[in-house]
C-alpha atoms as a PDB file:
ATOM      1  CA  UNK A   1      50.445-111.847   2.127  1.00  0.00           C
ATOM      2  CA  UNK A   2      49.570-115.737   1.682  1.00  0.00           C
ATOM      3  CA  UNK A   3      48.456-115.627   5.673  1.00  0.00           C
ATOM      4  CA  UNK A   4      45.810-113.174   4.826  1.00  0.00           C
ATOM      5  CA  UNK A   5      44.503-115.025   1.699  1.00  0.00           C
ATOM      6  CA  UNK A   6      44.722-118.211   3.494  1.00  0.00           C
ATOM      7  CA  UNK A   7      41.948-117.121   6.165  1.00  0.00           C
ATOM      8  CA  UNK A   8      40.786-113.753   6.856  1.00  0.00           C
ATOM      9  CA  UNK A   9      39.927-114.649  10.275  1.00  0.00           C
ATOM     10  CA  UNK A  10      43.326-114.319  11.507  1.00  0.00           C
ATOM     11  CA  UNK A  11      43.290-110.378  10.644  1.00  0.00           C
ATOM     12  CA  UNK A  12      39.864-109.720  11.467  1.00  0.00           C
ATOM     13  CA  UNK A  13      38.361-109.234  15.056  1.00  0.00           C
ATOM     14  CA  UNK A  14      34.596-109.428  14.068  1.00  0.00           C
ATOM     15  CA  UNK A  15      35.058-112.341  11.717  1.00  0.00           C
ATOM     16  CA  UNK A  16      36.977-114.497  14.983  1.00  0.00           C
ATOM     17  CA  UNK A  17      33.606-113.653  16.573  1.00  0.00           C
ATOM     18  CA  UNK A  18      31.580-115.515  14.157  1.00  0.00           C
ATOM     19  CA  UNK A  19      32.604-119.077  15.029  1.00  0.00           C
ATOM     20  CA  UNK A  20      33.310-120.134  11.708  1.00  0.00           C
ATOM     21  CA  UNK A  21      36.698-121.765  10.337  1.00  0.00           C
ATOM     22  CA  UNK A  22      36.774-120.368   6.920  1.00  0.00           C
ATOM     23  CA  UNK A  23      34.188-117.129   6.815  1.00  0.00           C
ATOM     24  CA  UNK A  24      33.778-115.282   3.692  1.00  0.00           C
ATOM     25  CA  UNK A  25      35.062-112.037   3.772  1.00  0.00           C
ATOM     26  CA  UNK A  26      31.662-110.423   5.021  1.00  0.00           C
ATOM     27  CA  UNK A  27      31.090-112.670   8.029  1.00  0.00           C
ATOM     28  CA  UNK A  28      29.218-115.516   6.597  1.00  0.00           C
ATOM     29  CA  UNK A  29      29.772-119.310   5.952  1.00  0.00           C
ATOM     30  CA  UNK A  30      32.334-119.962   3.036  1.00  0.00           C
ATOM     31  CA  UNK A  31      30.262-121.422   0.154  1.00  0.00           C
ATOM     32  CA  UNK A  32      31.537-125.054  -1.016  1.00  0.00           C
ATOM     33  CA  UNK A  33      32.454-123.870  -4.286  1.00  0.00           C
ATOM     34  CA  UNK A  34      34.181-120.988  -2.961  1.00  0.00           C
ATOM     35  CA  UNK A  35      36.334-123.274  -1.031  1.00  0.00           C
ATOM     36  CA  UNK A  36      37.041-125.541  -3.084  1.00  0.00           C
ATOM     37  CA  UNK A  37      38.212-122.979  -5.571  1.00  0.00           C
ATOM     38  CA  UNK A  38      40.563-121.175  -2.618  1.00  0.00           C
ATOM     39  CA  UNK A  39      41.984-125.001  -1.932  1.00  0.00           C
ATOM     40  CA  UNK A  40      42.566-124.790  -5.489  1.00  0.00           C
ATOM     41  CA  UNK A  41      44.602-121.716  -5.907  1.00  0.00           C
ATOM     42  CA  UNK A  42      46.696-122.289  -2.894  1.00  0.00           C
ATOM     43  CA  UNK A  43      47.559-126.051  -3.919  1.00  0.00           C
ATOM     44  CA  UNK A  44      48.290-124.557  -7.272  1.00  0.00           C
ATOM     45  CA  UNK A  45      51.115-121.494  -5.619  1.00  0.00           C
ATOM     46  CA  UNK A  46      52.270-124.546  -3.794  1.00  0.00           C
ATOM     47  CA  UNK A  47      52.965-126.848  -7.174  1.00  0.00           C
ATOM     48  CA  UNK A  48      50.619-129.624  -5.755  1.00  0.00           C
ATOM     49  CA  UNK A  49      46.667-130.618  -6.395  1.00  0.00           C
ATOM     50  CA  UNK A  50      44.373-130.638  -3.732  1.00  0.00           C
ATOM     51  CA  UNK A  51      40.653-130.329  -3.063  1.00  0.00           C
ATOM     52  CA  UNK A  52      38.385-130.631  -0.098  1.00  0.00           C
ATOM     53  CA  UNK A  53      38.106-134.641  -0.944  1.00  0.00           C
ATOM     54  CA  UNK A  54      41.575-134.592  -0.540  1.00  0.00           C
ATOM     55  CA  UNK A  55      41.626-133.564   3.601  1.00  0.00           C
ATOM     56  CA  UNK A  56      38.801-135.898   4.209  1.00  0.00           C
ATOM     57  CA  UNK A  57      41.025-138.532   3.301  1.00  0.00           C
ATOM     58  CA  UNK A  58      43.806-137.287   4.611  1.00  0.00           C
ATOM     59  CA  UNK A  59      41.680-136.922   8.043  1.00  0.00           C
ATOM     60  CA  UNK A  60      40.711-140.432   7.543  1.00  0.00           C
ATOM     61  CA  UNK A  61      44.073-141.899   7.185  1.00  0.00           C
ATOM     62  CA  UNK A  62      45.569-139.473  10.355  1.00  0.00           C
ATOM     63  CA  UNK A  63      42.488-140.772  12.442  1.00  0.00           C
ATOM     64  CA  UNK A  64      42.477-144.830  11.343  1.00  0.00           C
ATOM     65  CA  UNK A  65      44.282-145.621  14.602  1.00  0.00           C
ATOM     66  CA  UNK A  66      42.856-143.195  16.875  1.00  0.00           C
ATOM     67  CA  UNK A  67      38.783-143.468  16.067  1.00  0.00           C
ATOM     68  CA  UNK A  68      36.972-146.664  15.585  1.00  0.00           C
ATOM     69  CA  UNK A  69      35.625-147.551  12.142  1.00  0.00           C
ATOM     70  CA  UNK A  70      31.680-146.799  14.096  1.00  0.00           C
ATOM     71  CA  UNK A  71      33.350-143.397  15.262  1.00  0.00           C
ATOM     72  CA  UNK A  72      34.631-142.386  11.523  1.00  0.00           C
ATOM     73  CA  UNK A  73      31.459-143.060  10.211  1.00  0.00           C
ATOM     74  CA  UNK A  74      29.322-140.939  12.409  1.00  0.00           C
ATOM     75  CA  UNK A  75      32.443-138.468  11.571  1.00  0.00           C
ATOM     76  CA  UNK A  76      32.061-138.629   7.430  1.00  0.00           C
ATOM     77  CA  UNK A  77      28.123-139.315   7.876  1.00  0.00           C
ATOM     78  CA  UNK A  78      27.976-142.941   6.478  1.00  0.00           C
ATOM     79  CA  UNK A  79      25.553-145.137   7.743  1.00  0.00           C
ATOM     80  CA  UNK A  80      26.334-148.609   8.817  1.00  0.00           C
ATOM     81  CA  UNK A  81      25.325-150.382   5.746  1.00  0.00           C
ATOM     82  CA  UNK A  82      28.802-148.565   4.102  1.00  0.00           C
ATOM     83  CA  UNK A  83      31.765-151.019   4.574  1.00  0.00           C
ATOM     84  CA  UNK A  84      35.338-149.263   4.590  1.00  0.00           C
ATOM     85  CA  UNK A  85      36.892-151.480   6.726  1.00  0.00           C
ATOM     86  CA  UNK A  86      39.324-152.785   4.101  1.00  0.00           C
ATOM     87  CA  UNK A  87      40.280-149.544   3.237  1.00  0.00           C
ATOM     88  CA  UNK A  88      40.835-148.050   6.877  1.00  0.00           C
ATOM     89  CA  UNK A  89      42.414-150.972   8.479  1.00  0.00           C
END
């Protein structure tokens, strides 16, 4: 049950066509607040708090050794004038 609320795309031939990671139910890109809503009933059946914030961190922090701090910002879209080098290395 969870699999199929998790991501349609898994059950769904035409939707695996489309390309997209999370698709709505009819084919198209997931809206941000619909996402961010699904993150938060699925954190909440889980007994945690999460939100799309939360994963880019958590990709920053799994990619600190493995991209360079030039590489993570073309990544997150910051420009060079942002500084996170303190808080990535």
């Amino acid at each position: 049950m969870l699999e199929k609320e998790v991501n349609p795309i898994l059950f769904n031939e035409d939707l695996k066509k489309t390309g997209l990671l999370f698709p709505s139910e009819n084919g198209t890109m997931l809206r941000a607040d619909s996402f961010t809503k699904m993150m938060g009933r699925f954190a909440a059946k889980a007994g945690r708090k999460a939100s799309p914030h939360c994963l880019r961190h958590t990709f920053v922090y799994l990619s600190r050794k493995k991209l360079s701090l030039k590489e993570l910002q073309y990544v997150l879209d910051h420009d060079e004038k942002h500084n996170y080098s303190g808080h990535l290395w």
